[in-house]
N, C-alpha and C. Protein backbone atom coordinates (compact mmCIF):
# COMPACT_ATOMS: atom_id res chain seq x y z
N UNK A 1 21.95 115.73 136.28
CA UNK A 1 22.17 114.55 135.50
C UNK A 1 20.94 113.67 135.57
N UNK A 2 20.05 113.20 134.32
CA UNK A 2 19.44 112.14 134.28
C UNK A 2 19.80 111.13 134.99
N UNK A 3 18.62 110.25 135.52
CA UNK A 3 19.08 108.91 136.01
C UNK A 3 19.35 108.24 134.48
N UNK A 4 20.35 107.60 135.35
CA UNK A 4 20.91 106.19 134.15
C UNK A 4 21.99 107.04 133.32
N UNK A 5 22.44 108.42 133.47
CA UNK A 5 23.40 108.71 132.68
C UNK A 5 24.55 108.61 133.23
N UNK A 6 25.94 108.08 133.05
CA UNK A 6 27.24 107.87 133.37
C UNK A 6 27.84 109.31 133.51
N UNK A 7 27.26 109.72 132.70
CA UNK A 7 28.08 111.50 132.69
C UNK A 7 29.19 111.61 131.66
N UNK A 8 29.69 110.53 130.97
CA UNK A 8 30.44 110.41 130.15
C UNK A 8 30.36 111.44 129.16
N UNK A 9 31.23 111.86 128.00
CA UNK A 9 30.60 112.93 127.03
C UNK A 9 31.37 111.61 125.85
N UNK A 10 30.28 111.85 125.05
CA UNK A 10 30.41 111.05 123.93
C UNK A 10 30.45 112.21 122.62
N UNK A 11 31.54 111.91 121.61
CA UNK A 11 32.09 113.01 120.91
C UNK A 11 31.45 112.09 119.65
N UNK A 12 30.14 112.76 119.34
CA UNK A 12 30.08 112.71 117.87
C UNK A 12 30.46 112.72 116.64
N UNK A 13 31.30 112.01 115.22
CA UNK A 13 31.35 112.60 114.53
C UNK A 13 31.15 112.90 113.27
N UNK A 14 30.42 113.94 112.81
CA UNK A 14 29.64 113.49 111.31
C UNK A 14 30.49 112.98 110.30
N UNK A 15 29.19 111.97 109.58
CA UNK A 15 30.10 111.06 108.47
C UNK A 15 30.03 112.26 107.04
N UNK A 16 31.23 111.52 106.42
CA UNK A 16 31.16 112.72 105.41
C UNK A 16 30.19 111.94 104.54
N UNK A 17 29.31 111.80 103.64
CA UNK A 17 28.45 111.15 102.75
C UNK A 17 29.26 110.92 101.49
N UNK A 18 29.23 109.68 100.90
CA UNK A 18 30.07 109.42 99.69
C UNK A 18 28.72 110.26 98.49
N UNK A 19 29.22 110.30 97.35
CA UNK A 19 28.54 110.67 95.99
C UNK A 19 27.19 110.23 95.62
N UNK A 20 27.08 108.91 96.19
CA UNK A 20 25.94 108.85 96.06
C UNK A 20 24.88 109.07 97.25
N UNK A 21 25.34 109.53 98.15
CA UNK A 21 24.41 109.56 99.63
C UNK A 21 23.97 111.45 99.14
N UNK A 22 25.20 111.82 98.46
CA UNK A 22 24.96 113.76 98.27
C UNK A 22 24.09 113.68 96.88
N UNK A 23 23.92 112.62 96.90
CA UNK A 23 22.66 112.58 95.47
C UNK A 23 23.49 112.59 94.10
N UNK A 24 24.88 112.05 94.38
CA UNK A 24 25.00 112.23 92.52
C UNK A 24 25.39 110.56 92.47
N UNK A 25 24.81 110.60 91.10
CA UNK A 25 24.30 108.64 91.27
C UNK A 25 25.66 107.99 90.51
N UNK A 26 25.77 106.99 91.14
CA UNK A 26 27.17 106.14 90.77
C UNK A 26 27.09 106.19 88.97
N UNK A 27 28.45 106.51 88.57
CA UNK A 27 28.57 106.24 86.99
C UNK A 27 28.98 104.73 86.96
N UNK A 28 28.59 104.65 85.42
CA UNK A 28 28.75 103.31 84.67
C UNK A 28 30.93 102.90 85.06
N UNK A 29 31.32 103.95 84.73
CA UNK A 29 32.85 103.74 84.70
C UNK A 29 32.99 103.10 86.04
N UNK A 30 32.38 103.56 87.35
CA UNK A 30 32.34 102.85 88.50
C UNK A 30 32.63 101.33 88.82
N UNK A 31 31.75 101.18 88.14
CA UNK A 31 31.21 99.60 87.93
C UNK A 31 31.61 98.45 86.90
N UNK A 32 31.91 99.63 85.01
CA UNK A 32 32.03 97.98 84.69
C UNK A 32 33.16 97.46 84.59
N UNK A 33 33.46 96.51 83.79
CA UNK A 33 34.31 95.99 83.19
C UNK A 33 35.41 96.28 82.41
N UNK A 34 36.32 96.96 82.49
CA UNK A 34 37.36 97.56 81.80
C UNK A 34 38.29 96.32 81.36
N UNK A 35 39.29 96.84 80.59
CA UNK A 35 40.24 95.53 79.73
C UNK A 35 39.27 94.86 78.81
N UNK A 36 38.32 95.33 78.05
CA UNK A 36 37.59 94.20 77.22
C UNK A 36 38.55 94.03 75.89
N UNK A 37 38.56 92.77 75.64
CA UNK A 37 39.20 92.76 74.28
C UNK A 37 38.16 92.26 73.18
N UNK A 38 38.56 92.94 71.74
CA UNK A 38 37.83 92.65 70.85
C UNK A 38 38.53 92.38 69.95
N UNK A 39 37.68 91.89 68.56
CA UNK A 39 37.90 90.70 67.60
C UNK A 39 37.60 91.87 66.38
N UNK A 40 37.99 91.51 65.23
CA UNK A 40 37.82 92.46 64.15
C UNK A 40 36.90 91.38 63.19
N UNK A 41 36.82 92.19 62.31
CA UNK A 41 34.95 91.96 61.89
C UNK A 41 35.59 90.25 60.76
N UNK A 42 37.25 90.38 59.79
CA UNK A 42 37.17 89.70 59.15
C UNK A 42 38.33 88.51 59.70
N UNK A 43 38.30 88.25 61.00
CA UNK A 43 38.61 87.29 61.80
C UNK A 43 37.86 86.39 61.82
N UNK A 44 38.37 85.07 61.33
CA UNK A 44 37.39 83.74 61.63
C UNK A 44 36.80 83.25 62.65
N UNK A 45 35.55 83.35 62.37
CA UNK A 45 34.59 82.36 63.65
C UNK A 45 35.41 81.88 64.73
N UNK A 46 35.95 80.74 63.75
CA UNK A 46 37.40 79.59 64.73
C UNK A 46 37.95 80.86 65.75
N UNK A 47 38.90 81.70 65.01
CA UNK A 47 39.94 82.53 66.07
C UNK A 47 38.43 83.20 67.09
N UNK A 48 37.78 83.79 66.72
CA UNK A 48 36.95 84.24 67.88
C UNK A 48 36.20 83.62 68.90
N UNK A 49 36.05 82.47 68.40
CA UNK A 49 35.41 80.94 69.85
C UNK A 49 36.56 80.73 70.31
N UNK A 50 37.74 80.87 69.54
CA UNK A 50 38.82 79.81 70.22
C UNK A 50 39.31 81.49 71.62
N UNK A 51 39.02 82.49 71.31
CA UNK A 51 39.13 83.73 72.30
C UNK A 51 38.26 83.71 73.10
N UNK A 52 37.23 83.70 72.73
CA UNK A 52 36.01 83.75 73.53
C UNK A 52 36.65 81.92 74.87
N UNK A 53 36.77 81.20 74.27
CA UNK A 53 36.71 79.89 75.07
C UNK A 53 37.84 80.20 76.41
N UNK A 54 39.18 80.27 75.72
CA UNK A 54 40.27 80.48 75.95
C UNK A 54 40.07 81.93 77.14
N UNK A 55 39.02 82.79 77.18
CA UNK A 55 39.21 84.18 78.28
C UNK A 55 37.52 83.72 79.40
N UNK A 56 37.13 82.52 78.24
CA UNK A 56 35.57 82.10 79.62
C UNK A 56 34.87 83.44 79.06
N UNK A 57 34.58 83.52 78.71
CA UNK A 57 33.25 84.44 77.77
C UNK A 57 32.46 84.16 76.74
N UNK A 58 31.28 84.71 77.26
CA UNK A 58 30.44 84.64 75.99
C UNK A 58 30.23 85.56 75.15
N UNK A 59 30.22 86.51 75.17
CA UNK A 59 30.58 87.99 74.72
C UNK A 59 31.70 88.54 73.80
N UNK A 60 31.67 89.08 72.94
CA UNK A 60 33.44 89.46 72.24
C UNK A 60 32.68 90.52 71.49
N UNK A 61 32.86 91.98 72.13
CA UNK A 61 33.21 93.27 71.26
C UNK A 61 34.01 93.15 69.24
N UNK A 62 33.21 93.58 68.51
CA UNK A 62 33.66 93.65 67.23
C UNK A 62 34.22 95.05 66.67
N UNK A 63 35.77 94.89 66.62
CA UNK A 63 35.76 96.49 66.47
C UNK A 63 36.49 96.69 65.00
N UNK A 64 36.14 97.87 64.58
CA UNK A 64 36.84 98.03 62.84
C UNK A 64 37.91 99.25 63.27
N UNK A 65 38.42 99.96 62.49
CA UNK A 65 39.42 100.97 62.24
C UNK A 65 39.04 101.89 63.45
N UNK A 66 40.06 102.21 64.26
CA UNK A 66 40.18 102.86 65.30
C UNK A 66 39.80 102.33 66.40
N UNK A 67 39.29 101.41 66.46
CA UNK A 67 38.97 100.97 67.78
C UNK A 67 37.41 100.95 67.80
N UNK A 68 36.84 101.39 66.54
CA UNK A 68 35.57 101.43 66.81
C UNK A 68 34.54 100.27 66.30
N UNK A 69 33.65 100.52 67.37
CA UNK A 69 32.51 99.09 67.83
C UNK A 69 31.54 99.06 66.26
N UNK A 70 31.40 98.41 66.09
CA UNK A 70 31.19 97.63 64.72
C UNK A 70 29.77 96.75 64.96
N UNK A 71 30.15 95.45 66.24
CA UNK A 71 29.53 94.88 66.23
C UNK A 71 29.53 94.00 67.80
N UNK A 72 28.18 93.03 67.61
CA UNK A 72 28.75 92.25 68.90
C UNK A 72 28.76 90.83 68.69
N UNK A 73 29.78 89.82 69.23
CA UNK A 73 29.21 88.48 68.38
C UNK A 73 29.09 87.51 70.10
N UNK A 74 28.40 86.37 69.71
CA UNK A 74 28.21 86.00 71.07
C UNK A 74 27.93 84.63 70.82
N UNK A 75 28.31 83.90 71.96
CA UNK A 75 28.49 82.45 71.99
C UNK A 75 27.12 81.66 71.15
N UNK A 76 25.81 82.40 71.11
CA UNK A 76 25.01 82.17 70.83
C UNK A 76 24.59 82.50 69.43
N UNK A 77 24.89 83.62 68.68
CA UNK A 77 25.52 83.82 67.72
C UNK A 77 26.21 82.65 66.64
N UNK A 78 27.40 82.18 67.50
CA UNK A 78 28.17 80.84 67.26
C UNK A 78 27.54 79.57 66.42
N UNK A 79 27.05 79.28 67.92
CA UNK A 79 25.86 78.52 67.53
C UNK A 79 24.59 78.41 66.10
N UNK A 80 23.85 79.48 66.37
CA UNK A 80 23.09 79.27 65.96
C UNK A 80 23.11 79.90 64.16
N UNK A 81 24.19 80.38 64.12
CA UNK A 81 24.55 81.11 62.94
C UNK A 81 25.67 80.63 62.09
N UNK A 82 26.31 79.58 62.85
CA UNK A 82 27.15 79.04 62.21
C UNK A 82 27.48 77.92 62.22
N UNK A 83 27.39 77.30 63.46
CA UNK A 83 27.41 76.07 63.69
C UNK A 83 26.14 74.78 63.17
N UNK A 84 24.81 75.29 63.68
CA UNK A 84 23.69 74.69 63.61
C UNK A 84 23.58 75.23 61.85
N UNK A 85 24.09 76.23 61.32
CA UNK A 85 23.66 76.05 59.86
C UNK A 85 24.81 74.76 58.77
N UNK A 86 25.72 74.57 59.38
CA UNK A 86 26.87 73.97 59.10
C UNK A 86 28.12 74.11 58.30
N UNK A 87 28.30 75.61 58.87
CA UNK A 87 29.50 76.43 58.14
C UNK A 87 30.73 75.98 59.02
N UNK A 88 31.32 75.81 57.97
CA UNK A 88 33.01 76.19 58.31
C UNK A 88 33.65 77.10 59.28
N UNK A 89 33.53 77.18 60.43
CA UNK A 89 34.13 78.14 61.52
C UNK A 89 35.76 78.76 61.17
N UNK A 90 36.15 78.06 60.01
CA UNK A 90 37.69 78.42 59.90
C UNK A 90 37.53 79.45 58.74
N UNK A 91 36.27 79.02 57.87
CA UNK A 91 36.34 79.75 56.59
C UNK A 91 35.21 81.00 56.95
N UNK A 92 34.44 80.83 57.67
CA UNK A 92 33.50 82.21 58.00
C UNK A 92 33.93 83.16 58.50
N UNK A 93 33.44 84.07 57.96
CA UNK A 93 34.18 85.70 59.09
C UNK A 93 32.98 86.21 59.81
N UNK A 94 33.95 86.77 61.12
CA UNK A 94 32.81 87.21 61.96
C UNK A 94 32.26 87.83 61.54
N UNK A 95 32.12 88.96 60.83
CA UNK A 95 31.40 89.74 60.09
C UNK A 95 30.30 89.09 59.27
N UNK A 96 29.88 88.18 59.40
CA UNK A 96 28.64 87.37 58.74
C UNK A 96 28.01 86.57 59.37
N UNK A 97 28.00 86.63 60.68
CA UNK A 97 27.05 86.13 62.34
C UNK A 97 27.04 87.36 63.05
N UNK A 98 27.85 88.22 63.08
CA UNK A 98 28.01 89.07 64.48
C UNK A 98 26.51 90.15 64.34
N UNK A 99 26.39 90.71 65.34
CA UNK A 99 25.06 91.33 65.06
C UNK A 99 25.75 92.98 65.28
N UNK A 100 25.37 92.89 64.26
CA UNK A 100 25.65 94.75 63.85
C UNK A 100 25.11 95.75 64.61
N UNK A 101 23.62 95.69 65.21
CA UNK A 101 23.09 96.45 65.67
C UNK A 101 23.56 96.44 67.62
N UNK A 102 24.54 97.53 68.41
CA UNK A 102 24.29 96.79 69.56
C UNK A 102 23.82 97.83 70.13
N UNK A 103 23.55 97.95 71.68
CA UNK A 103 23.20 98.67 72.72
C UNK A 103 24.13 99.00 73.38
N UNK A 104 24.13 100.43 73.36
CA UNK A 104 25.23 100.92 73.82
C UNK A 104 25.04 102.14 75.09
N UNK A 105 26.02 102.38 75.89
CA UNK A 105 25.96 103.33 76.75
C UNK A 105 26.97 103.93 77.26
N UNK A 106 27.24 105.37 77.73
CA UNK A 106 28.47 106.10 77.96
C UNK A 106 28.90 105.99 79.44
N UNK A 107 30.74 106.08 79.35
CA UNK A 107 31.04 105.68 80.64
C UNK A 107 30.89 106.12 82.23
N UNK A 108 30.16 107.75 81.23
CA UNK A 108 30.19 108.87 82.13
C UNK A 108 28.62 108.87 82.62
N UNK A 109 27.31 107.86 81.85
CA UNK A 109 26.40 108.05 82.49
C UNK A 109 25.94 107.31 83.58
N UNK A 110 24.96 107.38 84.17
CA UNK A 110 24.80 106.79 85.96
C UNK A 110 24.25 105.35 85.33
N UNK A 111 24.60 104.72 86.50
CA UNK A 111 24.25 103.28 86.49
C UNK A 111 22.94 103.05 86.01
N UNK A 112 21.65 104.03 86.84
CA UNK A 112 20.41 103.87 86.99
C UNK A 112 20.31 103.56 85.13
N UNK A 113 20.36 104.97 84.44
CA UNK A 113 20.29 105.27 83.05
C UNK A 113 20.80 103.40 82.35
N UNK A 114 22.13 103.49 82.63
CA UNK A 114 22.52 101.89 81.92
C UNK A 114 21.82 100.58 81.79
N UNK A 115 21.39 100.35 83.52
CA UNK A 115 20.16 99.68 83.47
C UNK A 115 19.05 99.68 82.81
N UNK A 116 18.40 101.28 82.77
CA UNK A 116 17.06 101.26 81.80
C UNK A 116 17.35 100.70 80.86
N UNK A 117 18.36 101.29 80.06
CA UNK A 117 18.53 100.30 78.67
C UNK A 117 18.50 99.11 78.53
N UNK A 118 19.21 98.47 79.66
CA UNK A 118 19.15 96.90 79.71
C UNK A 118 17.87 96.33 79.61
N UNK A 119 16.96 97.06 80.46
CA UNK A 119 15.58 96.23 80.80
C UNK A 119 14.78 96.72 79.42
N UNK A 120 15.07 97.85 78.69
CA UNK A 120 14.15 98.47 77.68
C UNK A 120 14.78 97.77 76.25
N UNK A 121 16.03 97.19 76.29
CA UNK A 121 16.09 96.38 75.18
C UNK A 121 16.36 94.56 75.54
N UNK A 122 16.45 94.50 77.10
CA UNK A 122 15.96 93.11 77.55
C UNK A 122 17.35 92.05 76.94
N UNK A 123 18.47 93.07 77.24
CA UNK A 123 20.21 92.79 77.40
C UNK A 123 20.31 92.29 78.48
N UNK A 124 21.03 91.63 79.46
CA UNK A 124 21.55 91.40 80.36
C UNK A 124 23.48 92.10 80.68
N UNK A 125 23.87 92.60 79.23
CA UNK A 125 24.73 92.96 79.52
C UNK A 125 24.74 94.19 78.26
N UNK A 126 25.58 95.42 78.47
CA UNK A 126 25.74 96.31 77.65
C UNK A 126 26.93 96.76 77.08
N UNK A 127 27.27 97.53 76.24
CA UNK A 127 29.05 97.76 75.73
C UNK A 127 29.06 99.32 76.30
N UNK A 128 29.92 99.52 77.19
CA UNK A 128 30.21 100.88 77.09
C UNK A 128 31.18 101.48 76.16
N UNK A 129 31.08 102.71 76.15
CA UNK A 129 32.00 103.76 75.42
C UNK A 129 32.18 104.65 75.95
N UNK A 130 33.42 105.67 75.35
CA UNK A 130 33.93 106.72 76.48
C UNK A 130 33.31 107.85 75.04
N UNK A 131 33.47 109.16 75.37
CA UNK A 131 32.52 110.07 74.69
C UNK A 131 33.27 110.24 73.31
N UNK A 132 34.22 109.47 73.33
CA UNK A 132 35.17 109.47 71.55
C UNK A 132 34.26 108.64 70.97
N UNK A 133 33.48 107.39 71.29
CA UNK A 133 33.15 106.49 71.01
C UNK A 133 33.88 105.41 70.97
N UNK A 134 34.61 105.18 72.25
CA UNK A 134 35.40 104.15 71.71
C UNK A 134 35.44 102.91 72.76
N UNK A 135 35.46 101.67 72.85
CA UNK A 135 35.13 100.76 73.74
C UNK A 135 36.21 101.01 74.98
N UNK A 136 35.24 101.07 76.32
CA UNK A 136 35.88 101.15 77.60
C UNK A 136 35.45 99.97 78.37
N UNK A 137 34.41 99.89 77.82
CA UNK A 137 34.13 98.23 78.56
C UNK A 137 33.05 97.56 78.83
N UNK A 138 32.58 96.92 79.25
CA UNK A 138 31.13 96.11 79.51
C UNK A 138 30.98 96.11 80.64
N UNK A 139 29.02 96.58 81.14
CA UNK A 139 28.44 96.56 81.59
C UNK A 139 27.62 95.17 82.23
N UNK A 140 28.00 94.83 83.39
CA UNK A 140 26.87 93.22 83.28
C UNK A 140 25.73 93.69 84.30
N UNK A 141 24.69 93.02 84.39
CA UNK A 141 23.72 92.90 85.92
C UNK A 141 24.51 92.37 86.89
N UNK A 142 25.56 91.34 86.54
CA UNK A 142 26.38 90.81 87.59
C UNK A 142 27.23 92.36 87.98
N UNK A 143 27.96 92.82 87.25
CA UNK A 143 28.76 93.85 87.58
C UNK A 143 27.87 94.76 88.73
N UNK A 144 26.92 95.02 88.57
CA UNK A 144 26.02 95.87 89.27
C UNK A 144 25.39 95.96 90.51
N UNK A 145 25.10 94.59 90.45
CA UNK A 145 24.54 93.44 91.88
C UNK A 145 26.12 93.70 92.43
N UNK A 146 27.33 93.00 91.95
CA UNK A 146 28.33 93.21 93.22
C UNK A 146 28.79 94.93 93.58
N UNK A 147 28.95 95.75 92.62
CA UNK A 147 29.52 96.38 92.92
C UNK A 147 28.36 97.97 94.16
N UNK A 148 27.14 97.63 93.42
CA UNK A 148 26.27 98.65 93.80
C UNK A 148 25.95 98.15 95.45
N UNK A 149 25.45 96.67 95.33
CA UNK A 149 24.91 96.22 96.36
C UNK A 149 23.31 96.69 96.02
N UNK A 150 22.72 97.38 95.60
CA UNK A 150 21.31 97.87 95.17
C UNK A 150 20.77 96.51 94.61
N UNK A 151 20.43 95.86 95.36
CA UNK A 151 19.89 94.44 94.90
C UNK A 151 18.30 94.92 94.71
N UNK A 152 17.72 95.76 95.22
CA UNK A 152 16.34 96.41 94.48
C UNK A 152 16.49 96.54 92.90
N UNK A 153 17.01 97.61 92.51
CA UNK A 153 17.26 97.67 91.34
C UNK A 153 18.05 96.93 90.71
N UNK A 154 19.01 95.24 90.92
CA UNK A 154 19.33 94.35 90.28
C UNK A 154 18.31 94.04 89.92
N UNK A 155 17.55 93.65 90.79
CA UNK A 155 16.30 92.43 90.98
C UNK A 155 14.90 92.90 89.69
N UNK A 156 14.91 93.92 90.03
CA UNK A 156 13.62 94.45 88.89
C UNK A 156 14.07 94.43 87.34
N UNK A 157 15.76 94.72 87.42
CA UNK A 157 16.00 94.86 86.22
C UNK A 157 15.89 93.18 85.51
N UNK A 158 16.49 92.02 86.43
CA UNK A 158 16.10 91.00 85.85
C UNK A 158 15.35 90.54 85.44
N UNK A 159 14.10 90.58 86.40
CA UNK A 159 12.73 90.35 86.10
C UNK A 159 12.60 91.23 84.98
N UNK A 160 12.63 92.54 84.46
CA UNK A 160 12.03 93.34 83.22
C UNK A 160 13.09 92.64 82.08
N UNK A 161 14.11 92.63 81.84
CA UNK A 161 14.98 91.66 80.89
C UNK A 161 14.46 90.24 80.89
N UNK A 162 14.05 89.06 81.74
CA UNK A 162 13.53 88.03 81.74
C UNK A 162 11.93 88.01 81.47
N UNK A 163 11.58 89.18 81.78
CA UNK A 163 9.62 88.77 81.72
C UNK A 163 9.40 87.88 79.93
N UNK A 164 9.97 88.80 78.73
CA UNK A 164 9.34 87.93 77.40
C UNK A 164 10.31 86.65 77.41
N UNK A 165 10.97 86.26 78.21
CA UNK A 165 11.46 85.06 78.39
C UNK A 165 12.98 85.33 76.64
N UNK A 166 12.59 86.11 76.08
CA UNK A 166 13.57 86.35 74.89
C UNK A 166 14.93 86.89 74.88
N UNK A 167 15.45 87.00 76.26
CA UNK A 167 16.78 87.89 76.86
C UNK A 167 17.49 87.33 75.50
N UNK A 168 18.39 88.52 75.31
CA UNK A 168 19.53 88.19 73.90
C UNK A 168 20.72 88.61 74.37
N UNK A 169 21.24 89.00 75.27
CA UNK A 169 22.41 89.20 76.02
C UNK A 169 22.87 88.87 77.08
């Protein structure tokens, strides 16, 4: 026996490694936001702020026939498209602020992938879909930071979404 050893036997026991320690990288479904509700395209401004206000969001998914994503409209949107031009929020349809074009990502791909997009179109938040195409839910940097704990890759992604100072999501 070494000096300084008790003689004790100490029973090792290996940890099993979760999914991402065996190298397969956390999916988006992991992480985001499920339950999103959305607004249809010829719903008034009014009903969609008064949703948006009423659930604390800035965000509201636009969806047409089947469930499918259409569009995205956003508090800022609101603003600057309807309000600051001085339309009628009761008589406008979302479908004439909402922005048609969005960024999108599948529920089944890894976090890492979701992020790139964020920082490569300089979103702060993304819409997922499941492989029908159909809304499963939103993606945030917040979602990511709590759930990953990977505050490396929060942190860079902010800074690359914040560097042109132009973030739109």
């Amino acid at each position: 026996m070494r000096s300084g050893s008790t003689g004790a036997v100490r029973t090792v026991r290996p940890t099993v490694p979760n999914d991402q320690e065996k190298g397969f990288p956390m999916k988006v479904s992991e992480v985001m936001t499920r339950g999103v509700e959305c607004t249809r395209p010829d719903a008034s401004v009014y009903e969609a702020a008064r949703m948006m206000a009423d659930r604390d969001i800035g965000t509201l998914p636009v969806c047409g026939q089947n469930e499918r994503l259409v569009g995205m409209l956003t508090d800022r949107d609101i603003v600057l498209r309807a309000v600051a031009e001085g339309q009628d929020p009761v008589m406008m349809r979302v479908r004439e602020i909402m922005t048609p074009k969005v960024i999108t990502c599948f529920d089944d791909q890894s976090v890492e992938e979701a992020v790139r997009l964020m920082e490569e179109h300089q979103i702060r938040r993304i819409v997922v879909l499941d492989r029908a195409k159909r809304l499963a839910g939103i993606l945030s940097l917040g979602d990511v930071a709590v759930e990953t704990g990977d505050e490396l890759l929060v942190g860079e992604a902010v800074e690359r979404v914040s560097a042109s100072g132009r973030s739109r999501g």
